[in-house]
PDB file of N, CA and C in Angstrom:
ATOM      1  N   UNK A   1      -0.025 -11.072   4.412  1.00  0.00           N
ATOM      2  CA  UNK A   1      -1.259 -10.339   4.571  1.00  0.00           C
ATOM      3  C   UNK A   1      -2.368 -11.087   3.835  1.00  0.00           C
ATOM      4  N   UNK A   2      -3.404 -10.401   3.962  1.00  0.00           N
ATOM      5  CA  UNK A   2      -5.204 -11.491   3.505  1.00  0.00           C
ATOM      6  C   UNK A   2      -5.077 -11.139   1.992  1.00  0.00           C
ATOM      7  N   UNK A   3      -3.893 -10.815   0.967  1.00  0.00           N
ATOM      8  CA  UNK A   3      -4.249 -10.529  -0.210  1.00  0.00           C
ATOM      9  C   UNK A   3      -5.440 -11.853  -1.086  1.00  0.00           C
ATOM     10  N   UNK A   4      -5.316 -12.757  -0.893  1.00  0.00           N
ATOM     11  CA  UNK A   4      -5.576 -13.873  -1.416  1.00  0.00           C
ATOM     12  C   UNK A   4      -7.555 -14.006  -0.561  1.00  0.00           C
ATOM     13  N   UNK A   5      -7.507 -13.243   0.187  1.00  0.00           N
ATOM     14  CA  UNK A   5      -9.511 -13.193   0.498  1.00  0.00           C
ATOM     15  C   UNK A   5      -9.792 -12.257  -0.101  1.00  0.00           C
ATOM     16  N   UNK A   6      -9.143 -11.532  -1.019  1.00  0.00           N
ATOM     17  CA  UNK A   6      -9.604  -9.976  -1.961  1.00  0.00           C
ATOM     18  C   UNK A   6      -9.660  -9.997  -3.196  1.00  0.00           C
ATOM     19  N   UNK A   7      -9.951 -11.620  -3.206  1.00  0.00           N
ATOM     20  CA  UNK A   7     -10.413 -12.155  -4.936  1.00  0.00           C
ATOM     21  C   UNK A   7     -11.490 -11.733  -5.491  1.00  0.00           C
ATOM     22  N   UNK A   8     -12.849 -12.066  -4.584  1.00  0.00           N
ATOM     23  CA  UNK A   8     -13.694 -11.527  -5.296  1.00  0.00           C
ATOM     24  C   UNK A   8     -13.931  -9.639  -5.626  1.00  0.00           C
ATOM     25  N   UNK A   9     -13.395  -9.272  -4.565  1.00  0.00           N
ATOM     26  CA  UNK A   9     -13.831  -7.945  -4.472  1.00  0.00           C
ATOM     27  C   UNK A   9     -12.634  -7.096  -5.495  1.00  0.00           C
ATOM     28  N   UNK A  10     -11.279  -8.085  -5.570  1.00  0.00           N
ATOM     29  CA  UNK A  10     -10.885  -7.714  -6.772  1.00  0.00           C
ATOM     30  C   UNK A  10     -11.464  -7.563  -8.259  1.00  0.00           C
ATOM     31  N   UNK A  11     -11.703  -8.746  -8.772  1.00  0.00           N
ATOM     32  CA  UNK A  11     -12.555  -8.928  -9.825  1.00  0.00           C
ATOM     33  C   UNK A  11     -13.742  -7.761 -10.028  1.00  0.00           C
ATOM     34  N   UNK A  12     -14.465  -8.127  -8.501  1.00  0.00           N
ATOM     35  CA  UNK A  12     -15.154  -7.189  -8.760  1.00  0.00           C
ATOM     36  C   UNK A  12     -15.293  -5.242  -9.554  1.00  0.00           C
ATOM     37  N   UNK A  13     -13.547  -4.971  -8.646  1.00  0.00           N
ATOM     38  CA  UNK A  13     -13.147  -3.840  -8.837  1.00  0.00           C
ATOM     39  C   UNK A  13     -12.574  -3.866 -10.066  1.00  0.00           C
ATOM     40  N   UNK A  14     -11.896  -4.835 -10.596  1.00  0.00           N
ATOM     41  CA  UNK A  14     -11.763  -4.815 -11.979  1.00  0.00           C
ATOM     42  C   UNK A  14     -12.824  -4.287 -13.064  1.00  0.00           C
ATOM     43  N   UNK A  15     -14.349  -4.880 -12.754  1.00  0.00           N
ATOM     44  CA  UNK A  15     -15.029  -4.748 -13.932  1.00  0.00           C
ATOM     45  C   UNK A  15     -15.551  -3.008 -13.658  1.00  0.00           C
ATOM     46  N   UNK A  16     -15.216  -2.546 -12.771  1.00  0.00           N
ATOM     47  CA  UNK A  16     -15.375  -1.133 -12.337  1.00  0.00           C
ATOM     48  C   UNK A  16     -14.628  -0.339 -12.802  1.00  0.00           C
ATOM     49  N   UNK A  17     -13.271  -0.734 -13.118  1.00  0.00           N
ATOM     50  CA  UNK A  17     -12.260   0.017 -13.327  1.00  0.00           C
ATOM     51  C   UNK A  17     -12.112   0.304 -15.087  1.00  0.00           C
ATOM     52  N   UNK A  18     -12.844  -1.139 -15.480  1.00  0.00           N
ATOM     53  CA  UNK A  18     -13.170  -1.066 -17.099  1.00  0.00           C
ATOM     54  C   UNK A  18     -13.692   0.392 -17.286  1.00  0.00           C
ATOM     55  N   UNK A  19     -14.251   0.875 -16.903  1.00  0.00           N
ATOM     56  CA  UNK A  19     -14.803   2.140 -17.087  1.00  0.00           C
ATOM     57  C   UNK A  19     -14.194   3.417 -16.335  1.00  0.00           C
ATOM     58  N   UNK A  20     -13.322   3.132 -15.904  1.00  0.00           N
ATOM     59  CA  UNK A  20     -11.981   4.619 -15.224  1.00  0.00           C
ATOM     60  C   UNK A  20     -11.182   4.781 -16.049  1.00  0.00           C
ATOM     61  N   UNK A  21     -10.938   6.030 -15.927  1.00  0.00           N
ATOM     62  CA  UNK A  21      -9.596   6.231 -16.550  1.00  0.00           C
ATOM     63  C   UNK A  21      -8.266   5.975 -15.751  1.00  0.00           C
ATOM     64  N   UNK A  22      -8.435   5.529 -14.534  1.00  0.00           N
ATOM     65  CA  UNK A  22      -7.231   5.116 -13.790  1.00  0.00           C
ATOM     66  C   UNK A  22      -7.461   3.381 -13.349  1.00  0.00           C
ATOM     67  N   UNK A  23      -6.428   2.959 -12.756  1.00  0.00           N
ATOM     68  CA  UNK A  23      -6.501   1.775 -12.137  1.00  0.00           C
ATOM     69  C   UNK A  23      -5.883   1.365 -10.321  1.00  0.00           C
ATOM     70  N   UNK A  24      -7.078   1.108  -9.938  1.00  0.00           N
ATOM     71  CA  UNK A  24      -6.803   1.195  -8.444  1.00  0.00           C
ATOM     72  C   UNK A  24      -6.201   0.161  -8.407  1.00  0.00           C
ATOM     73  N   UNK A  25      -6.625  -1.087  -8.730  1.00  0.00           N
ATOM     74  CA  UNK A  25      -5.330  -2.293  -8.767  1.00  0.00           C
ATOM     75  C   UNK A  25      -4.361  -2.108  -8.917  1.00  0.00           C
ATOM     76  N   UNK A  26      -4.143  -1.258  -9.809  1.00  0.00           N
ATOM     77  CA  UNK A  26      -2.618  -1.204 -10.351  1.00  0.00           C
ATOM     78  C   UNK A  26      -2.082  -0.522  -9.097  1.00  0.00           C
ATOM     79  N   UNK A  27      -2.439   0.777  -9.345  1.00  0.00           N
ATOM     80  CA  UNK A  27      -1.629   1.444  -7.581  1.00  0.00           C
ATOM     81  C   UNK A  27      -1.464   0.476  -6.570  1.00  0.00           C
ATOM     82  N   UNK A  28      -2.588  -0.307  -6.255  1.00  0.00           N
ATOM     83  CA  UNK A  28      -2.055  -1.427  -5.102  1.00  0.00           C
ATOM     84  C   UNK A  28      -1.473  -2.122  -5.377  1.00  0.00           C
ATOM     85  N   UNK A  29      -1.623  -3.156  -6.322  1.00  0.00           N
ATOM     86  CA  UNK A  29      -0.396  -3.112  -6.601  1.00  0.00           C
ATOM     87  C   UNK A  29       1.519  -2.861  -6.578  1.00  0.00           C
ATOM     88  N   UNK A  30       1.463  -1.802  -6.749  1.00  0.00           N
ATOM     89  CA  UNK A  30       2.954  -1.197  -7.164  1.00  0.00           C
ATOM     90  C   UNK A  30       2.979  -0.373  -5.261  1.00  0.00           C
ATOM     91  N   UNK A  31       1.970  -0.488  -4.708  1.00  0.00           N
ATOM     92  CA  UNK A  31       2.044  -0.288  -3.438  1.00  0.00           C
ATOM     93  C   UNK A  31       2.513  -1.521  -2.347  1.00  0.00           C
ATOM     94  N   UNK A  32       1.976  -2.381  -2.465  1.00  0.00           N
ATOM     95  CA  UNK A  32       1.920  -3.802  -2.214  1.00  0.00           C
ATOM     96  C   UNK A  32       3.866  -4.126  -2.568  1.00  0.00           C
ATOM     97  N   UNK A  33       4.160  -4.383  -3.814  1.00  0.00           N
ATOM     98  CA  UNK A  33       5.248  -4.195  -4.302  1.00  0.00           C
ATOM     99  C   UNK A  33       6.829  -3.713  -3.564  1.00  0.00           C
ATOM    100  N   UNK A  34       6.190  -2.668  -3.580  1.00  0.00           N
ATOM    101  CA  UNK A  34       7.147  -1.291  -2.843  1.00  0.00           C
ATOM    102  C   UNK A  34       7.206  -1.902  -1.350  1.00  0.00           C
ATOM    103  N   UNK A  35       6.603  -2.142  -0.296  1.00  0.00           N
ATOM    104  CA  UNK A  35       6.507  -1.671   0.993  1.00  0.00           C
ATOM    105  C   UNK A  35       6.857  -3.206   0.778  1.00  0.00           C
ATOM    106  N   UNK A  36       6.687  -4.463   0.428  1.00  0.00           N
ATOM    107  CA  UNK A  36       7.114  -5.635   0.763  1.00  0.00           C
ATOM    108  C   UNK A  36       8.604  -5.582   0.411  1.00  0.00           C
ATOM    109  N   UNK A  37       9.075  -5.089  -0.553  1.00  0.00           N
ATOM    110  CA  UNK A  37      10.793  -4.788  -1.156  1.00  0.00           C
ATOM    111  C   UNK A  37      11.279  -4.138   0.086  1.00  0.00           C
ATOM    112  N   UNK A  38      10.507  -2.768   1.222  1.00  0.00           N
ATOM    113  CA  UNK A  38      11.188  -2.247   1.993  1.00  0.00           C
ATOM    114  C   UNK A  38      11.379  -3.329   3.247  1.00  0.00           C
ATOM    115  N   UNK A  39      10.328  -4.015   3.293  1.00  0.00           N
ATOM    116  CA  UNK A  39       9.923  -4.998   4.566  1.00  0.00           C
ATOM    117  C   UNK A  39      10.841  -6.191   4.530  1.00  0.00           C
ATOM    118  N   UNK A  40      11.547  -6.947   3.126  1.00  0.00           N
ATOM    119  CA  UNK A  40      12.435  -7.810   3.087  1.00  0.00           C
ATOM    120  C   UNK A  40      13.534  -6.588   3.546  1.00  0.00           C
ATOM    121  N   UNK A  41      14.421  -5.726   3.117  1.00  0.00           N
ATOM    122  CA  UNK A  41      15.098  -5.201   3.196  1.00  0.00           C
ATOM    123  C   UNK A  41      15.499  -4.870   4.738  1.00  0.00           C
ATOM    124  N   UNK A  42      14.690  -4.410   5.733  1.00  0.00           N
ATOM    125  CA  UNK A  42      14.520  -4.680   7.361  1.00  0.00           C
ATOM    126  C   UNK A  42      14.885  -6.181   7.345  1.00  0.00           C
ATOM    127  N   UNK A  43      14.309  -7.222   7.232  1.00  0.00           N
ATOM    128  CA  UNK A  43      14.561  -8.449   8.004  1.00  0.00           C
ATOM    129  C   UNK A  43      15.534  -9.281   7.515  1.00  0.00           C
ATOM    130  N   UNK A  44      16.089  -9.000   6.202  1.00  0.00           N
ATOM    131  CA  UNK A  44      17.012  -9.442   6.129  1.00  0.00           C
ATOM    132  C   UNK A  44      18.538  -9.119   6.209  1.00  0.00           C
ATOM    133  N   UNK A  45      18.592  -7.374   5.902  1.00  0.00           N
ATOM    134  CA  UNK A  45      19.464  -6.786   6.508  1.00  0.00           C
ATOM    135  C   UNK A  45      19.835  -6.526   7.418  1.00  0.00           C
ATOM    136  N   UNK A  46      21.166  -6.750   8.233  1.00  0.00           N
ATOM    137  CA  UNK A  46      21.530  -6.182   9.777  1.00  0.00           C
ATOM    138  C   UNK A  46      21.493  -4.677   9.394  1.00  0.00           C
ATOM    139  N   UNK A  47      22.326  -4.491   8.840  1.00  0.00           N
ATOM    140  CA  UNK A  47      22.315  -2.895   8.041  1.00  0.00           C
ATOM    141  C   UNK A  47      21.810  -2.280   7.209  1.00  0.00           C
ATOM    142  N   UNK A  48      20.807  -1.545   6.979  1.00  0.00           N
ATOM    143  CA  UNK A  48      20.636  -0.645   5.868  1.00  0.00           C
ATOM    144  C   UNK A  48      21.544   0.352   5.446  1.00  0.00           C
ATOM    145  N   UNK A  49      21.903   0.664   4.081  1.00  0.00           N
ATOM    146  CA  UNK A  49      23.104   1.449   3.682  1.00  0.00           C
ATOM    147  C   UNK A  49      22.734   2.753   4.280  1.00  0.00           C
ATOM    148  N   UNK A  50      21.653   3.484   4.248  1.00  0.00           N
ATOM    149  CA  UNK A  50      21.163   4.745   4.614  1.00  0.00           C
ATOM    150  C   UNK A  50      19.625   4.698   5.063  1.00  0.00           C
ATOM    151  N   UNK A  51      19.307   4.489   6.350  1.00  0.00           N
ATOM    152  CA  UNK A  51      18.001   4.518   6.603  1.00  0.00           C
ATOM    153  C   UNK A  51      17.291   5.804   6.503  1.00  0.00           C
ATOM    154  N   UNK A  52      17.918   6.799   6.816  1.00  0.00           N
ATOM    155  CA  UNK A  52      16.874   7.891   6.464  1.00  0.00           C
ATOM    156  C   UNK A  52      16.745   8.357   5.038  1.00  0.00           C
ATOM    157  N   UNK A  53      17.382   7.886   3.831  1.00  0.00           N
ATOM    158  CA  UNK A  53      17.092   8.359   2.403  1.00  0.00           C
ATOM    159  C   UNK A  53      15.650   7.102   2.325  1.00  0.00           C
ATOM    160  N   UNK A  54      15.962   6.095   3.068  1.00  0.00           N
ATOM    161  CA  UNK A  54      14.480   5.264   2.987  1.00  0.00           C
ATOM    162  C   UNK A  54      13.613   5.659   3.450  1.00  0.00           C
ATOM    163  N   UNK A  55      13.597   6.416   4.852  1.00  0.00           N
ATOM    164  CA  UNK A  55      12.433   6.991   5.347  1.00  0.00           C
ATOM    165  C   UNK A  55      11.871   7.834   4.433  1.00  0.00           C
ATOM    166  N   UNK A  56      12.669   8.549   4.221  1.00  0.00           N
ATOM    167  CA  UNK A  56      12.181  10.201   2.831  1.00  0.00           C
ATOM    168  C   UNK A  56      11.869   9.108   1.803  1.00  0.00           C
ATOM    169  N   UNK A  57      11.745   7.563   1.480  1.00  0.00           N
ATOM    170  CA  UNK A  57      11.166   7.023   0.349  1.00  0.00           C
ATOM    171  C   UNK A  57       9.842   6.619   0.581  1.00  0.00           C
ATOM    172  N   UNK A  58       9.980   6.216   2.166  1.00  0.00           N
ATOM    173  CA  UNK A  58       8.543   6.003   2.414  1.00  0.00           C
ATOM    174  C   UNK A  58       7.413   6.756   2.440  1.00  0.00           C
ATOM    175  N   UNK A  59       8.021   7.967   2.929  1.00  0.00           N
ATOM    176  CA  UNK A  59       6.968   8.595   3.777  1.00  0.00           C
ATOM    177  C   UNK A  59       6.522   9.524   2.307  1.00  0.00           C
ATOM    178  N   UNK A  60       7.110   9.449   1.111  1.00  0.00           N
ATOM    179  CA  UNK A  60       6.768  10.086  -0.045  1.00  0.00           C
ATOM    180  C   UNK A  60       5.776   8.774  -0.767  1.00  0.00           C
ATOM    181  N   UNK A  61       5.959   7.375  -0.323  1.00  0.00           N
ATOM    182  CA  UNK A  61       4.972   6.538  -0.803  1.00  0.00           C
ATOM    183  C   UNK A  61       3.732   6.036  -0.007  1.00  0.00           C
ATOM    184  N   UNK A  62       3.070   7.012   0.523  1.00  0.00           N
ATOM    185  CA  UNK A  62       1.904   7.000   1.086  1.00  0.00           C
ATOM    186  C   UNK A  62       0.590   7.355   0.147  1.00  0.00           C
ATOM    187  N   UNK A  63      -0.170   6.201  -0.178  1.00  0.00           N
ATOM    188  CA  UNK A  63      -0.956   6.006  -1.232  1.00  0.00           C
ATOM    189  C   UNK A  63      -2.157   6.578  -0.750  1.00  0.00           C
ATOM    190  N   UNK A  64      -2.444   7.316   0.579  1.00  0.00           N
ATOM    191  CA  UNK A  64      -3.129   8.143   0.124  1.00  0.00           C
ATOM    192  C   UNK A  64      -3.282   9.484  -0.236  1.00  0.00           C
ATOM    193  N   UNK A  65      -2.027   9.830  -0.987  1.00  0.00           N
ATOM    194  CA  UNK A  65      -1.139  11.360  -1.209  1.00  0.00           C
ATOM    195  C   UNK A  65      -1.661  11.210  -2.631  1.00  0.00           C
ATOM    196  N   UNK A  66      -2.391   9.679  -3.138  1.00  0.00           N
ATOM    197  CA  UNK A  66      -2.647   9.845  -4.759  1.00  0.00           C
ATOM    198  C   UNK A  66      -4.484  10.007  -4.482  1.00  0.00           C
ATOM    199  N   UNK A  67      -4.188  11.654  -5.666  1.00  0.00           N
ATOM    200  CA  UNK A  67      -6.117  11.896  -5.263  1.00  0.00           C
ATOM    201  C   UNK A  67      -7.139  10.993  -5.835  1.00  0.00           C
ATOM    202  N   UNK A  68      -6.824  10.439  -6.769  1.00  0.00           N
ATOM    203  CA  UNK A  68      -8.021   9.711  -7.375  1.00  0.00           C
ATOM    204  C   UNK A  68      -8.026   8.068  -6.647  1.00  0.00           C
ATOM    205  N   UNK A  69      -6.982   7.732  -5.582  1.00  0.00           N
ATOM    206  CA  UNK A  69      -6.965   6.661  -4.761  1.00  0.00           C
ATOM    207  C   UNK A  69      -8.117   7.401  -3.528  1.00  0.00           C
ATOM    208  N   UNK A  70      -7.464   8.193  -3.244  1.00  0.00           N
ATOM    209  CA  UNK A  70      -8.280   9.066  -1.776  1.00  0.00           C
ATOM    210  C   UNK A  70      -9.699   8.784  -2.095  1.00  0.00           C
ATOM    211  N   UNK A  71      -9.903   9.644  -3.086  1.00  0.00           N
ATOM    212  CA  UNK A  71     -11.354   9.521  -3.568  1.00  0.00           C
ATOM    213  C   UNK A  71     -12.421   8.113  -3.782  1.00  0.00           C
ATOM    214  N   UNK A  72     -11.661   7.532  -4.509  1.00  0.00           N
ATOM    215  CA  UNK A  72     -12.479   6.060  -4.381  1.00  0.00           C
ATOM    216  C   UNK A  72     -12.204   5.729  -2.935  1.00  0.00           C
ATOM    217  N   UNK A  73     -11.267   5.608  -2.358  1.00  0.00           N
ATOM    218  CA  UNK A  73     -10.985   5.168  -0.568  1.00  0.00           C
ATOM    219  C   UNK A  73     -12.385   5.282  -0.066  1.00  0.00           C
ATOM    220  N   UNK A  74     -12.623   7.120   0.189  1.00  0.00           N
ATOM    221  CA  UNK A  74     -13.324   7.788   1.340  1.00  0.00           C
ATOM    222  C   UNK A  74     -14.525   8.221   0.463  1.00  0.00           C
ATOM    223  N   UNK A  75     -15.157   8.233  -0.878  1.00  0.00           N
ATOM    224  CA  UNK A  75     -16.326   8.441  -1.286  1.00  0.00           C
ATOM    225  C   UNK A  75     -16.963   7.345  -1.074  1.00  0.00           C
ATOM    226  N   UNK A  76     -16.721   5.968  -0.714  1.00  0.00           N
ATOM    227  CA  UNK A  76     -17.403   4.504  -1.124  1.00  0.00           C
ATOM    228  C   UNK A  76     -16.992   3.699   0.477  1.00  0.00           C
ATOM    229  N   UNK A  77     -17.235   4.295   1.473  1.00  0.00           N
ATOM    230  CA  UNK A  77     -16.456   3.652   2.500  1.00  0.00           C
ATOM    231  C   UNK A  77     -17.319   2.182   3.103  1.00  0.00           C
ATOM    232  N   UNK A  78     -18.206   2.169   1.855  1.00  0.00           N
ATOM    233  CA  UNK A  78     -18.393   0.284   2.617  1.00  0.00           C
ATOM    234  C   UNK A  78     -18.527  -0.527   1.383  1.00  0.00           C
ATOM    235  N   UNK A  79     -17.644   0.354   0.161  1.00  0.00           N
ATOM    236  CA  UNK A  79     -17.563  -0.855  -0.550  1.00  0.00           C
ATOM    237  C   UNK A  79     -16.135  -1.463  -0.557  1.00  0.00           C
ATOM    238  N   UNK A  80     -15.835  -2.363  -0.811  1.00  0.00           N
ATOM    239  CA  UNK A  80     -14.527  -3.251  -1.131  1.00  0.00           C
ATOM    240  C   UNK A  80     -14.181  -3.650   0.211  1.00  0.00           C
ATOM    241  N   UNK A  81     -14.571  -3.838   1.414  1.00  0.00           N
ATOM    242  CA  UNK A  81     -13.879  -4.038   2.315  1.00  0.00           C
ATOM    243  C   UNK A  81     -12.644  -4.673   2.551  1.00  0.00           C
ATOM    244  N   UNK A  82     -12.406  -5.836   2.285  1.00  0.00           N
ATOM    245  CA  UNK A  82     -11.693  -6.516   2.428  1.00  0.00           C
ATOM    246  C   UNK A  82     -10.130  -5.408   1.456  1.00  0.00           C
ATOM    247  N   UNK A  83     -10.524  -5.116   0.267  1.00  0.00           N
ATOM    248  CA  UNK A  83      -9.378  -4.367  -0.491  1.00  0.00           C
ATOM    249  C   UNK A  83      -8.899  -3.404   0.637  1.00  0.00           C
ATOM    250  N   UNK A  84      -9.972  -2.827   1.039  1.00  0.00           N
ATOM    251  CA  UNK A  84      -9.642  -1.190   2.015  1.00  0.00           C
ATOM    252  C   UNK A  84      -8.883  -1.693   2.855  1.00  0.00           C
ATOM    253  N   UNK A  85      -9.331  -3.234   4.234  1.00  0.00           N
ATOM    254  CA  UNK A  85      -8.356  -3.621   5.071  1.00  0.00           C
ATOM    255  C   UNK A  85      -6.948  -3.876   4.697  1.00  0.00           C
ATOM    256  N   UNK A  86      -6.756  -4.449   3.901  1.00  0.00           N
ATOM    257  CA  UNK A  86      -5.354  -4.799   2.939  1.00  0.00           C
ATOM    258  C   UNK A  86      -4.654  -3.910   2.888  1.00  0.00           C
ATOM    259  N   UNK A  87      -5.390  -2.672   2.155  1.00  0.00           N
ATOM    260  CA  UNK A  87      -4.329  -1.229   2.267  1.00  0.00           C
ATOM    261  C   UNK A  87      -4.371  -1.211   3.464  1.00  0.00           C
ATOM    262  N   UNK A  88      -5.373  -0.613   4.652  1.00  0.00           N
ATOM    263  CA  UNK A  88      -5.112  -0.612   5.530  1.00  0.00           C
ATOM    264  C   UNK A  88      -3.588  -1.088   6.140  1.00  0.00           C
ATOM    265  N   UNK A  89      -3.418  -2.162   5.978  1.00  0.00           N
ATOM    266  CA  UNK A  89      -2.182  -3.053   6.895  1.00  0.00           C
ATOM    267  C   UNK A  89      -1.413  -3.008   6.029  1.00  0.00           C
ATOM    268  N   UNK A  90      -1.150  -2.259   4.832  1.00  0.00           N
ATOM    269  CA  UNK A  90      -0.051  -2.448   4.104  1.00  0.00           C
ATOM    270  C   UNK A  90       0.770  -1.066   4.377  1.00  0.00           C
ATOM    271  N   UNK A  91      -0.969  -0.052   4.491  1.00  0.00           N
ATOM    272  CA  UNK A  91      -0.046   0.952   5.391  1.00  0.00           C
ATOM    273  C   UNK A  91       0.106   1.555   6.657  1.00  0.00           C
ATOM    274  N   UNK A  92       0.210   0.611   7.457  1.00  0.00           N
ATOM    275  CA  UNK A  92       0.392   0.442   8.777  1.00  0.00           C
ATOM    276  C   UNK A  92       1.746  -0.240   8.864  1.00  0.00           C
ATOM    277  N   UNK A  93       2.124  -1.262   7.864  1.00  0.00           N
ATOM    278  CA  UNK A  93       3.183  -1.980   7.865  1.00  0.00           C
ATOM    279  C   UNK A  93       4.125  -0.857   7.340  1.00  0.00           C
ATOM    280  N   UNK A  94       3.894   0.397   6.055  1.00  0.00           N
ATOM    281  CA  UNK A  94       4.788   1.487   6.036  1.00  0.00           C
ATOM    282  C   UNK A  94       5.681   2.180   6.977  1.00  0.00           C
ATOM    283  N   UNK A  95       4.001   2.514   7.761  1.00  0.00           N
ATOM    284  CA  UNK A  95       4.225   3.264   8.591  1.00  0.00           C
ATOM    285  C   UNK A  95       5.576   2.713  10.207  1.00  0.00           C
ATOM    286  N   UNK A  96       5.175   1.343  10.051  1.00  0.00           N
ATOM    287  CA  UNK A  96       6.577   0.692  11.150  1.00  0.00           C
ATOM    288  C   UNK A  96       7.373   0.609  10.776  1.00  0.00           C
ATOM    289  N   UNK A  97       7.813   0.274   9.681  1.00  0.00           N
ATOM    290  CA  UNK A  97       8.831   0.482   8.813  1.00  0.00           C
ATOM    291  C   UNK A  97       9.291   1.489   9.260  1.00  0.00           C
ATOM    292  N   UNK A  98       8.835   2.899   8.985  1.00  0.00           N
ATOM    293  CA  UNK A  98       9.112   4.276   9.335  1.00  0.00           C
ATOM    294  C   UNK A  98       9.543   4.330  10.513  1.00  0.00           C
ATOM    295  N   UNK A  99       9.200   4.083  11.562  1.00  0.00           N
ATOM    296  CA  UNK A  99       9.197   3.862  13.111  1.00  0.00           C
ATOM    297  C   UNK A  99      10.875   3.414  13.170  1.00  0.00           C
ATOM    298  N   UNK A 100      10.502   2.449  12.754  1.00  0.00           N
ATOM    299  CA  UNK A 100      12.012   1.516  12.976  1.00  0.00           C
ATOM    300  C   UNK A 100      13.209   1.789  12.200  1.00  0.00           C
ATOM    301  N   UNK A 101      13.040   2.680  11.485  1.00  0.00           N
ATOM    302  CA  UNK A 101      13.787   2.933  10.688  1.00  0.00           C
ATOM    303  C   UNK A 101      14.642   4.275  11.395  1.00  0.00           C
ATOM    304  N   UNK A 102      13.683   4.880  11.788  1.00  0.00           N
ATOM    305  CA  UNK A 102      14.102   6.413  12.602  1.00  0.00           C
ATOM    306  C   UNK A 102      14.505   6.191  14.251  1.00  0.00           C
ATOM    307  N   UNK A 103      13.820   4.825  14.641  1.00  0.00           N
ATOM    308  CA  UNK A 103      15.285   4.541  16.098  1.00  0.00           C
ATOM    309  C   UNK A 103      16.225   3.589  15.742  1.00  0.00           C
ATOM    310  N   UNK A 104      17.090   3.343  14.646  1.00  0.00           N
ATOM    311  CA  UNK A 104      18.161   2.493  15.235  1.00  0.00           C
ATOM    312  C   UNK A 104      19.493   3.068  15.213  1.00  0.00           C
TER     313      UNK A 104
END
């Protein structure tokens, strides 16, 4: 994915975050993280041990179920672009995961 064109607007969000009490990096982060661990796990496995205890993992790691993510998301919707697309496709890539997980 374009993580690596979300330099500046990282940084940027960094010096923003100096002043939150939370960290949106970090959630993407540990989002980013998560859904690439599930995404090796599909392509390199023929088998998953239990695909539906993964589905019930995914569909409980949908980052926008965290409110103070939501909020920066949809209060600021033309700043960070490039960050927003990223989630975007990271959770879109969840979401097939999910898909594929529930026909095989």
């Amino acid at each position: 994915m374009d993580y690596p064109k979300t330099q500046a607007e990282r940084h940027q969000l960094a010096l923003w975050e100096e002043s939150q009490e939370f960290t949106i990096l970090g959630v993407i982060e540990v989002f980013t993280t998560d859904i690439q661990g599930y995404a090796a796990q599909v392509i390199v496995c023929d088998r998953l041990s239990n695909p539906p205890e993964i589905v019930a993992q995914l569909e409980k790691l949908n980052i926008f179920d965290i409110p103070y993510f939501f909020d920066w998301y949809f209060l600021s919707p033309s700043d960070y672009p490039e960050i927003k697309r990223y989630v975007e496709r990271l959770n879109y890539l969840r979401l097939l995961i999910i898909e594929y997980l529930r026909n095989l």
